[in-house]
N, C-alpha and C. Protein backbone atom coordinates (compact mmCIF):
# COMPACT_ATOMS: atom_id res chain seq x y z
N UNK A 1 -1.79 -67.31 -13.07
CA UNK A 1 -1.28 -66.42 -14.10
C UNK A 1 -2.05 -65.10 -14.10
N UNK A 2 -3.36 -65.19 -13.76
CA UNK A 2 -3.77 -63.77 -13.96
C UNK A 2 -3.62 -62.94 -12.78
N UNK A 3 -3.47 -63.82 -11.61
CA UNK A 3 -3.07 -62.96 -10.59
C UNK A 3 -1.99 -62.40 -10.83
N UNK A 4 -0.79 -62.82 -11.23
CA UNK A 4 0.31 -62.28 -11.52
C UNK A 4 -0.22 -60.58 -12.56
N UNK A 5 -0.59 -61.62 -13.14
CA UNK A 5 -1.07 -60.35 -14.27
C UNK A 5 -1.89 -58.54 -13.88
N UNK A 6 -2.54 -59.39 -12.87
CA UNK A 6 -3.14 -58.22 -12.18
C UNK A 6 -2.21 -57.29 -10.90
N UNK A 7 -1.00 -58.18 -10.55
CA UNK A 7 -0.29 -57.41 -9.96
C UNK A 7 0.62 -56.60 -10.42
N UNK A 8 1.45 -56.89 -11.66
CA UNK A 8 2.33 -56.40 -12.42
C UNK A 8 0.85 -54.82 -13.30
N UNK A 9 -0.18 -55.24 -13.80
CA UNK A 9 -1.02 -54.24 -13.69
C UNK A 9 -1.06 -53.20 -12.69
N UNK A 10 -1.14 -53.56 -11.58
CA UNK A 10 -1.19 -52.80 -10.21
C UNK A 10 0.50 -52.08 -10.20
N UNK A 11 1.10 -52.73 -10.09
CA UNK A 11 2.78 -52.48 -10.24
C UNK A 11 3.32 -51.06 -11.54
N UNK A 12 2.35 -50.77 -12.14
CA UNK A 12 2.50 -50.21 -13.21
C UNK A 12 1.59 -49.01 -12.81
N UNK A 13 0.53 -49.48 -12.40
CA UNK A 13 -0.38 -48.32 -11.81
C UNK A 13 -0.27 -47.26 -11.19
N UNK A 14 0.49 -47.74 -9.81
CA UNK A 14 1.35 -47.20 -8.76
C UNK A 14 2.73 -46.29 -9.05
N UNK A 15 3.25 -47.09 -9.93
CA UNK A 15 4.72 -46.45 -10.24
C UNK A 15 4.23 -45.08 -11.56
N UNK A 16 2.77 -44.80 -12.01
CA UNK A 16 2.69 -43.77 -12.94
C UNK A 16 2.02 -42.66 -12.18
N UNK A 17 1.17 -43.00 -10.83
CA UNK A 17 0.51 -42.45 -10.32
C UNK A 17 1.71 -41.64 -9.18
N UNK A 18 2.59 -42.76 -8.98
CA UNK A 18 4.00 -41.80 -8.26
C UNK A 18 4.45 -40.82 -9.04
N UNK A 19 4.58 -41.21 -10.42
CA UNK A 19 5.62 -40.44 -11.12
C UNK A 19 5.13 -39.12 -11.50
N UNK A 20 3.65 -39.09 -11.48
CA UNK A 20 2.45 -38.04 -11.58
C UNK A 20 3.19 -36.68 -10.77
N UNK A 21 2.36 -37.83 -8.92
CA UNK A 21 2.58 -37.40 -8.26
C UNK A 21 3.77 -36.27 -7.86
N UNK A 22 4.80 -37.15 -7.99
CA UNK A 22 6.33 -36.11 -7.81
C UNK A 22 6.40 -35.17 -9.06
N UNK A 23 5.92 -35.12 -10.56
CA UNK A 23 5.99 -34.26 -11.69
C UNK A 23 4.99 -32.84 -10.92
N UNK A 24 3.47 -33.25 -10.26
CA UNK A 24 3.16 -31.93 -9.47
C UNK A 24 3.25 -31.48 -8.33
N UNK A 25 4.47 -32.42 -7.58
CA UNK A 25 5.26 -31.43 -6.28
C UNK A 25 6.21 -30.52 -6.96
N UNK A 26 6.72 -31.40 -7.93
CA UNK A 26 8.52 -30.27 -8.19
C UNK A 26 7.21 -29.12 -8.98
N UNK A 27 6.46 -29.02 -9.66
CA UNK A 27 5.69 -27.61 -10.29
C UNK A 27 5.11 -26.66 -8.87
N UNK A 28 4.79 -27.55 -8.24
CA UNK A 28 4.12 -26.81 -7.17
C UNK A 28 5.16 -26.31 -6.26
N UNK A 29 6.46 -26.82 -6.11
CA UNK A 29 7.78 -26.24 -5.54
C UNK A 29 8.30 -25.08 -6.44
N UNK A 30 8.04 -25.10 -7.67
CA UNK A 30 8.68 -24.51 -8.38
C UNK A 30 7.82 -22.91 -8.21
N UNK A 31 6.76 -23.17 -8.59
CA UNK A 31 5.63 -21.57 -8.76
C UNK A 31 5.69 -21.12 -7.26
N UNK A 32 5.82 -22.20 -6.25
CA UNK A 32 6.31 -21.16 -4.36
C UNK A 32 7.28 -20.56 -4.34
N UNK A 33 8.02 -21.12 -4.92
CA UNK A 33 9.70 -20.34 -4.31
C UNK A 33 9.56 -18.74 -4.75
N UNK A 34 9.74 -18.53 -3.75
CA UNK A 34 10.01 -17.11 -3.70
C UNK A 34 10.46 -16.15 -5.19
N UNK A 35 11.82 -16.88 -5.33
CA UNK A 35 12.66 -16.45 -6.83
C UNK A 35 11.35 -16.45 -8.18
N UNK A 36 10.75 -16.93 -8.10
CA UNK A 36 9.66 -17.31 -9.22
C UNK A 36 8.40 -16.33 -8.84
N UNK A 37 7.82 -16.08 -7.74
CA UNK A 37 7.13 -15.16 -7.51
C UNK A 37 7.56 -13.90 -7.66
N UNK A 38 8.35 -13.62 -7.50
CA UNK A 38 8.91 -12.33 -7.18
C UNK A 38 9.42 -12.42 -9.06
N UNK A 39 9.93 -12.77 -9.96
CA UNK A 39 9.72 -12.82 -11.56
C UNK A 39 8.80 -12.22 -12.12
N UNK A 40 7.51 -13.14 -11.05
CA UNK A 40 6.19 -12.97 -11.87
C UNK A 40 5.39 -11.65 -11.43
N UNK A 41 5.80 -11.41 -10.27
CA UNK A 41 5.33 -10.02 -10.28
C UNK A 41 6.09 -8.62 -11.08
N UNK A 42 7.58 -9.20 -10.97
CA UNK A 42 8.14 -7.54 -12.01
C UNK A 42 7.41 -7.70 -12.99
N UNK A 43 7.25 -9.42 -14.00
CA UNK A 43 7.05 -9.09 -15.17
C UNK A 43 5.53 -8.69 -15.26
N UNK A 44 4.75 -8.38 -14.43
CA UNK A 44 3.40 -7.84 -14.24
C UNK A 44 3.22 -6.61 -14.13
N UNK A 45 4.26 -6.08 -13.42
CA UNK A 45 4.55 -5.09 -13.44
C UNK A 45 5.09 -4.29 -14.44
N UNK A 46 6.16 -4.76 -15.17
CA UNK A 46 6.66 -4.48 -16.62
C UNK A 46 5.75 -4.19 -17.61
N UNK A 47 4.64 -5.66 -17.30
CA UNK A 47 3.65 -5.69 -18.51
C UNK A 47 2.80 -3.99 -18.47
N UNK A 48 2.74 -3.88 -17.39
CA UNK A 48 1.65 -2.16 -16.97
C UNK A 48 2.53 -1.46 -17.91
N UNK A 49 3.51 -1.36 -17.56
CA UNK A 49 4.02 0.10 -18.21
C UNK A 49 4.50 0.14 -19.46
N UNK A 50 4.84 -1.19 -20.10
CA UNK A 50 5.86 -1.44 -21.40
C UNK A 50 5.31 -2.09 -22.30
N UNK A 51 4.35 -1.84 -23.22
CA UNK A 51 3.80 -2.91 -24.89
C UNK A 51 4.27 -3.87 -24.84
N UNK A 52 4.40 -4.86 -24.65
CA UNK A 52 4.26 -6.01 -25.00
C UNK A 52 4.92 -6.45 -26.16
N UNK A 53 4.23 -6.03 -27.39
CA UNK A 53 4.07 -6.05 -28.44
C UNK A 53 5.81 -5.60 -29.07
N UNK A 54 5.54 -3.94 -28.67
CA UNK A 54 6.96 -3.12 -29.20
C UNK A 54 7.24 -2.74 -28.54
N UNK A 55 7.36 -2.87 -26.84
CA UNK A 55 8.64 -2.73 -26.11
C UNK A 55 8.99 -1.19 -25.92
N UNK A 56 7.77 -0.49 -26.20
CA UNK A 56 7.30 1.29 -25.67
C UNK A 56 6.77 1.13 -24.75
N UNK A 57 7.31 2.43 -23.83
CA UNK A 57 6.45 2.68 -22.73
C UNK A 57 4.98 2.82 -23.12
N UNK A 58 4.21 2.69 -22.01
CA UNK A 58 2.84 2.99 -22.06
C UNK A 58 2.77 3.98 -21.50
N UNK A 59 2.90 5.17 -22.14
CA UNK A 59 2.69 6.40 -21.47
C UNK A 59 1.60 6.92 -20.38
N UNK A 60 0.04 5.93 -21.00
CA UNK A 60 -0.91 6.26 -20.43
C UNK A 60 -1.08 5.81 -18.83
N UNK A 61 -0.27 4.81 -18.96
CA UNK A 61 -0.50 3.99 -17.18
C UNK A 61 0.65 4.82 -16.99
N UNK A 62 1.97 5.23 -17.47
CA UNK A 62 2.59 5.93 -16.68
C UNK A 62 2.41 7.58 -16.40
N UNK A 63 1.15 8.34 -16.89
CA UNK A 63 0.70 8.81 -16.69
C UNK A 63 0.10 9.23 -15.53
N UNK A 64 -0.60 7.80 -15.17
CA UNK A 64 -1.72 7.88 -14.40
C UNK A 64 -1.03 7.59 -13.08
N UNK A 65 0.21 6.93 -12.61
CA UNK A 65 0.82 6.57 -11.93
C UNK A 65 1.72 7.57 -11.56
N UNK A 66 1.55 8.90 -11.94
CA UNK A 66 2.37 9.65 -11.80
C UNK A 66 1.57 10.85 -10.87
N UNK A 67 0.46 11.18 -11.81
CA UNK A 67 -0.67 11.87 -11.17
C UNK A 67 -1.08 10.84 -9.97
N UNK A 68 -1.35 10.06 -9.69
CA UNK A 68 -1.70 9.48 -7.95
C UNK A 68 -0.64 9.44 -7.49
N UNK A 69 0.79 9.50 -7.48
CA UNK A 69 1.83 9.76 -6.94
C UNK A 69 1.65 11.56 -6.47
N UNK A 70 1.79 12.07 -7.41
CA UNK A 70 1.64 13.70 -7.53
C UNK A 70 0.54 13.92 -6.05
N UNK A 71 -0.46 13.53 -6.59
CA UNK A 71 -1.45 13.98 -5.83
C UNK A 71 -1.43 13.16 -4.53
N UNK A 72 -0.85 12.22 -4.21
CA UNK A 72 -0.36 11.74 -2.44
C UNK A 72 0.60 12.78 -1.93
N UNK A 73 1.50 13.66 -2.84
CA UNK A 73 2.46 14.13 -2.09
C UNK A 73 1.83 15.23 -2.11
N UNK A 74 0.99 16.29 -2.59
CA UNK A 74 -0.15 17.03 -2.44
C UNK A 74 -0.95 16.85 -1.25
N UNK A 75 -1.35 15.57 -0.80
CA UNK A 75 -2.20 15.95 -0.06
C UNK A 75 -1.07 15.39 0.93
N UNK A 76 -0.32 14.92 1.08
CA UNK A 76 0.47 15.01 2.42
C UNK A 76 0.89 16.56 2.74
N UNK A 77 1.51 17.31 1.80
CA UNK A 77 1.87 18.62 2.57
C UNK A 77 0.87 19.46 2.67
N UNK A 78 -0.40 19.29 1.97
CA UNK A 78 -1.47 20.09 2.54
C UNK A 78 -1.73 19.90 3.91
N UNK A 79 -2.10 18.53 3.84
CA UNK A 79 -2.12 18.08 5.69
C UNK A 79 -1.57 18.28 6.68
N UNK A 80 0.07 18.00 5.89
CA UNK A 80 1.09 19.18 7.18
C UNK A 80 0.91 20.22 7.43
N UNK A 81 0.43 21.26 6.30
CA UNK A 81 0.33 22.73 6.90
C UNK A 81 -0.81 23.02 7.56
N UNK A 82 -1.84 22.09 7.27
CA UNK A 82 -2.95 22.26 8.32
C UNK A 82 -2.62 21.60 10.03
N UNK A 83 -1.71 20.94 9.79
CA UNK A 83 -1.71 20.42 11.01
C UNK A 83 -0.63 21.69 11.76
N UNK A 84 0.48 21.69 11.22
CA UNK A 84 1.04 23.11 11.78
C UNK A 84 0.20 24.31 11.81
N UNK A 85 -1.27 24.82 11.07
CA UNK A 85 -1.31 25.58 11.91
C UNK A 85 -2.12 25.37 13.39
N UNK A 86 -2.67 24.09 13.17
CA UNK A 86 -3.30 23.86 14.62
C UNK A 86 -2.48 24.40 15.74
């Protein structure tokens, strides 16, 4: 009897430690897929520029994202005209 007992124990063990198991493949399938990454980065991206809170721009990061934009296309055509006059 207790062997029994200890197998139906074991039998129970196995079948929670499966059920574990497959609950953190499908999460771990779920956060890879592509569709889910690519979510989590707009909404990271969203989060930069838009409150949270009230759903206003953040002027200040879009500020600043504007000026290092500004100033790449600055120094690209500076560079061109130095390179034309070489």
């Amino acid at each position: 009897m207790a062997n029994a007992d200890r197998n139906s124990k074991l039998e129970r063990e196995i079948e929670e430690t499966r059920e574990q198991l497959a609950g953190t493949i499908d999460q771990l399938i779920y956060r890879a897929s592509p569709k889910t990454i690519a979510s989590r980065q707009a909404a990271a991206v969203k989060a930069l520029y838009v409150d949270p809170r009230t759903g206003e721009p953040n002027m200040a990061n879009i500020a600043k994202t504007a000026g290092g934009v500004l100033g790449v296309v600055v120094l690209f055509i500076t560079l061109r005209k130095l390179a034309s006059r070489s």
